[in-house]
Protein backbone atom coordinates (compact mmCIF):
# COMPACT_ATOMS: atom_id res chain seq x y z
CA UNK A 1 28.06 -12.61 -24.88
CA UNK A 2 28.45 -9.75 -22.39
CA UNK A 3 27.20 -6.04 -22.83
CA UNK A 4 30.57 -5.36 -20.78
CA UNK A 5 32.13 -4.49 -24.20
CA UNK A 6 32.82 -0.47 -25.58
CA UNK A 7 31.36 -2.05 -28.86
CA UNK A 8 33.96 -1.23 -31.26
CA UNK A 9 33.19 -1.25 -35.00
CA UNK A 10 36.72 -3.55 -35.74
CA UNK A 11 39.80 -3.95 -34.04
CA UNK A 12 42.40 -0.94 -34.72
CA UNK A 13 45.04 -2.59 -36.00
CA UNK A 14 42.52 -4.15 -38.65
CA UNK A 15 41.13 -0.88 -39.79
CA UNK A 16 45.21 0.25 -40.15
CA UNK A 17 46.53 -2.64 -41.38
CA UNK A 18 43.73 -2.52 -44.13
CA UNK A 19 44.05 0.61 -45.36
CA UNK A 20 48.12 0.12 -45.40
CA UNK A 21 47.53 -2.56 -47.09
CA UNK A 22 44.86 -1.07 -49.58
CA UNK A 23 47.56 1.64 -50.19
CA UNK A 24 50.63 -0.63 -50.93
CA UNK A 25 48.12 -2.55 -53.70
CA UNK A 26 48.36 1.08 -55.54
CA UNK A 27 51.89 2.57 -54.52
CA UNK A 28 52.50 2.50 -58.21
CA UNK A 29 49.87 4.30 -59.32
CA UNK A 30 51.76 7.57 -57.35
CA UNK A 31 55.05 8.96 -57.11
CA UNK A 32 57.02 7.27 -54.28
CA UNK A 33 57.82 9.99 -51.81
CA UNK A 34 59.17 8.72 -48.63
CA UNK A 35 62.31 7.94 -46.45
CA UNK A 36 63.58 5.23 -44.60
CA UNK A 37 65.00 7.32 -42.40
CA UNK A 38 62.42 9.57 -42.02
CA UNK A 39 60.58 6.59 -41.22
CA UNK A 40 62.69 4.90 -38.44
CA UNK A 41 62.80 8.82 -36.68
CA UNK A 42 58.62 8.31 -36.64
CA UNK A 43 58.74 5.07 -35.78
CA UNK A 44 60.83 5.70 -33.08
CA UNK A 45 58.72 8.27 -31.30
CA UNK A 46 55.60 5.48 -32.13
CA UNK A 47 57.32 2.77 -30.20
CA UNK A 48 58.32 4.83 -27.17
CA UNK A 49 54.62 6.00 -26.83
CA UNK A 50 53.15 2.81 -27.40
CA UNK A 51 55.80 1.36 -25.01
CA UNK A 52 54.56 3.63 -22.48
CA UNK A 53 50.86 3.19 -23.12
CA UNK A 54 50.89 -0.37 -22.58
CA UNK A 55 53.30 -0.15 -19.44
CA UNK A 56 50.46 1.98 -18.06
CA UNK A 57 47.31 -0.41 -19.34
CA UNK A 58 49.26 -3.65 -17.99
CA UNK A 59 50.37 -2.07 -14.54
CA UNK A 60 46.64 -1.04 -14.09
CA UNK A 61 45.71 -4.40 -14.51
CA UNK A 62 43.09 -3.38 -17.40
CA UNK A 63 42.40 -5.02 -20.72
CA UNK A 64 44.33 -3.17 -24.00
CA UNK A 65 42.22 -4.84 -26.24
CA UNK A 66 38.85 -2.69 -26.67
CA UNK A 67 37.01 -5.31 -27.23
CA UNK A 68 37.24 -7.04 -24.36
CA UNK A 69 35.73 -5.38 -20.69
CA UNK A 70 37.83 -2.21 -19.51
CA UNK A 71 38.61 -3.31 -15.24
CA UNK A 72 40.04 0.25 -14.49
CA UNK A 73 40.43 3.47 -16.09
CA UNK A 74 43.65 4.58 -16.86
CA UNK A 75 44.65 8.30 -15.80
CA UNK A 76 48.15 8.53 -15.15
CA UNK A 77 51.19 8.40 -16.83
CA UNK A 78 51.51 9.33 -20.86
CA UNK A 79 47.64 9.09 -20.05
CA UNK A 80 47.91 12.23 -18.34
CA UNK A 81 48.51 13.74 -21.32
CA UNK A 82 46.06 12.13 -24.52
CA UNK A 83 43.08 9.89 -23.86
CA UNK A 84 44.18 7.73 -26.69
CA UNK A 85 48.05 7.36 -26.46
CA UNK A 86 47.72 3.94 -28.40
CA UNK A 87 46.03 5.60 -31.14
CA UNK A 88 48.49 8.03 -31.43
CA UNK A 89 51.55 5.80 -31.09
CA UNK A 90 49.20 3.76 -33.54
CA UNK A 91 49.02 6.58 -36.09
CA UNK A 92 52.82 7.38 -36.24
CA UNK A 93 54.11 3.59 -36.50
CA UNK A 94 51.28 4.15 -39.93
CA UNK A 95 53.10 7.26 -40.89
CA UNK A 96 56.25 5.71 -40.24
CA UNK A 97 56.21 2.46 -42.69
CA UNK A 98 54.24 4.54 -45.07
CA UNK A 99 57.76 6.77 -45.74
CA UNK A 100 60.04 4.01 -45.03
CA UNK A 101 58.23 1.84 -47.53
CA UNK A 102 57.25 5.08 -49.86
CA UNK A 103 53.82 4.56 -49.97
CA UNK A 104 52.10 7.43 -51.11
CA UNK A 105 48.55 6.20 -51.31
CA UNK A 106 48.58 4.79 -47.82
CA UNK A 107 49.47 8.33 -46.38
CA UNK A 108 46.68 9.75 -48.18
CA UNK A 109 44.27 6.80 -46.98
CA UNK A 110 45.18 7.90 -43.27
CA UNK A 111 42.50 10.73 -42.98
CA UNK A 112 39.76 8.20 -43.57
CA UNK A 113 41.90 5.79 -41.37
CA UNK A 114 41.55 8.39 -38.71
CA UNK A 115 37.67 8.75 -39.13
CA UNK A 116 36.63 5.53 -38.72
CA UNK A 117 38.80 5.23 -35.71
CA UNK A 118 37.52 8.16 -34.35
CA UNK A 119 33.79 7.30 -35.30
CA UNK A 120 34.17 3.38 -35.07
CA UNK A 121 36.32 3.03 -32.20
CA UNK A 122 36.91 6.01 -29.96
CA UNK A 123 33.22 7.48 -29.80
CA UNK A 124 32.09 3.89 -29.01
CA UNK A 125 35.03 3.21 -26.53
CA UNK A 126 34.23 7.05 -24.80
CA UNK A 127 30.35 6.26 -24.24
CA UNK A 128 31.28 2.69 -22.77
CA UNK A 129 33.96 4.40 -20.24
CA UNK A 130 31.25 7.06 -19.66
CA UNK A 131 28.90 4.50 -18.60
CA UNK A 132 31.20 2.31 -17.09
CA UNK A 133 32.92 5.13 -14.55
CA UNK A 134 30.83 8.20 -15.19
CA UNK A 135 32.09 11.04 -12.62
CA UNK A 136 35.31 9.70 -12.87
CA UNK A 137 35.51 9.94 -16.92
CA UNK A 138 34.58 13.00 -16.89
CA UNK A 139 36.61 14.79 -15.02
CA UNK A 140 39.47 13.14 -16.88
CA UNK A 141 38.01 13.91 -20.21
CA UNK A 142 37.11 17.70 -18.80
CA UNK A 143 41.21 17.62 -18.22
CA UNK A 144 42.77 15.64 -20.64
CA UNK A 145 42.72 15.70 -24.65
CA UNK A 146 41.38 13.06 -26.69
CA UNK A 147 44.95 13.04 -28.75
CA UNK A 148 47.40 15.21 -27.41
């Protein structure tokens, strides 16, 4: 196995999709606030980023999934603006079923969602592009936010 890896604790979507789905098991212990439409208008802005993101990641040339090796480090486009687009667009497609489907509980899982990203994924994915391209990821961390 290669060391070329960031390391991450599990793959995104897993650490989401569990907690979603840890949520739905007790949307009826909670009121069931939400809207579909609501929903669709997050989900919306979600997909567009995401879109974007992985327009960027593929025309680069560079692996999305973090844990396989990173060939090139992204800086332009919607990158120009958040270090972690996908997270982001990640985060609101979360928010968005979570009203659509009124699911309560899974809305007030996402602040532990968001901490073991952030400690699990995106400190582990930083230090790898750190070591990886080191003057070059820091300048673009010096300029650019880790979210938006």
């Amino acid at each position: 196995m290669s060391s070329d890896r960031p390391g991450v604790m599990a793959p995104p979507p897993l650490i989401f999709g569990g907690a979603f789905a840890l949520g739905y098991l007790c949307r009826n212990l909670m009121p069931r606030l939400g809207s579909p439409v609501a929903g669709a208008a997050v989900a919306a802005v979600g997909v567009i980023i995401l879109g974007l993101s992985f327009n960027r990641m593929l025309r680069a040339s560079t692996n999305i999934d973090p844990s396989k090796p990173t060939t090139a480090l992204v800086t332009s486009g919607i990158y120009r603006f958040s270090r972690n687009p996908i997270y982001a667009a990640t985060t609101l497609l979360y928010i968005a079923a979570a009203l659509s489907f009124r699911v309560l509980p899974a809305l007030i899982l996402l602040p532990v969602v968001l901490v073991v990203l952030h400690f699990g994924v995106i400190r582990r994915e930083e230090r790898y592009l750190e070591s990886k391209f080191p003057e070059e990821y820091r300048n673009y961390r010096a300029r650019v936010r880790r979210w938006i």
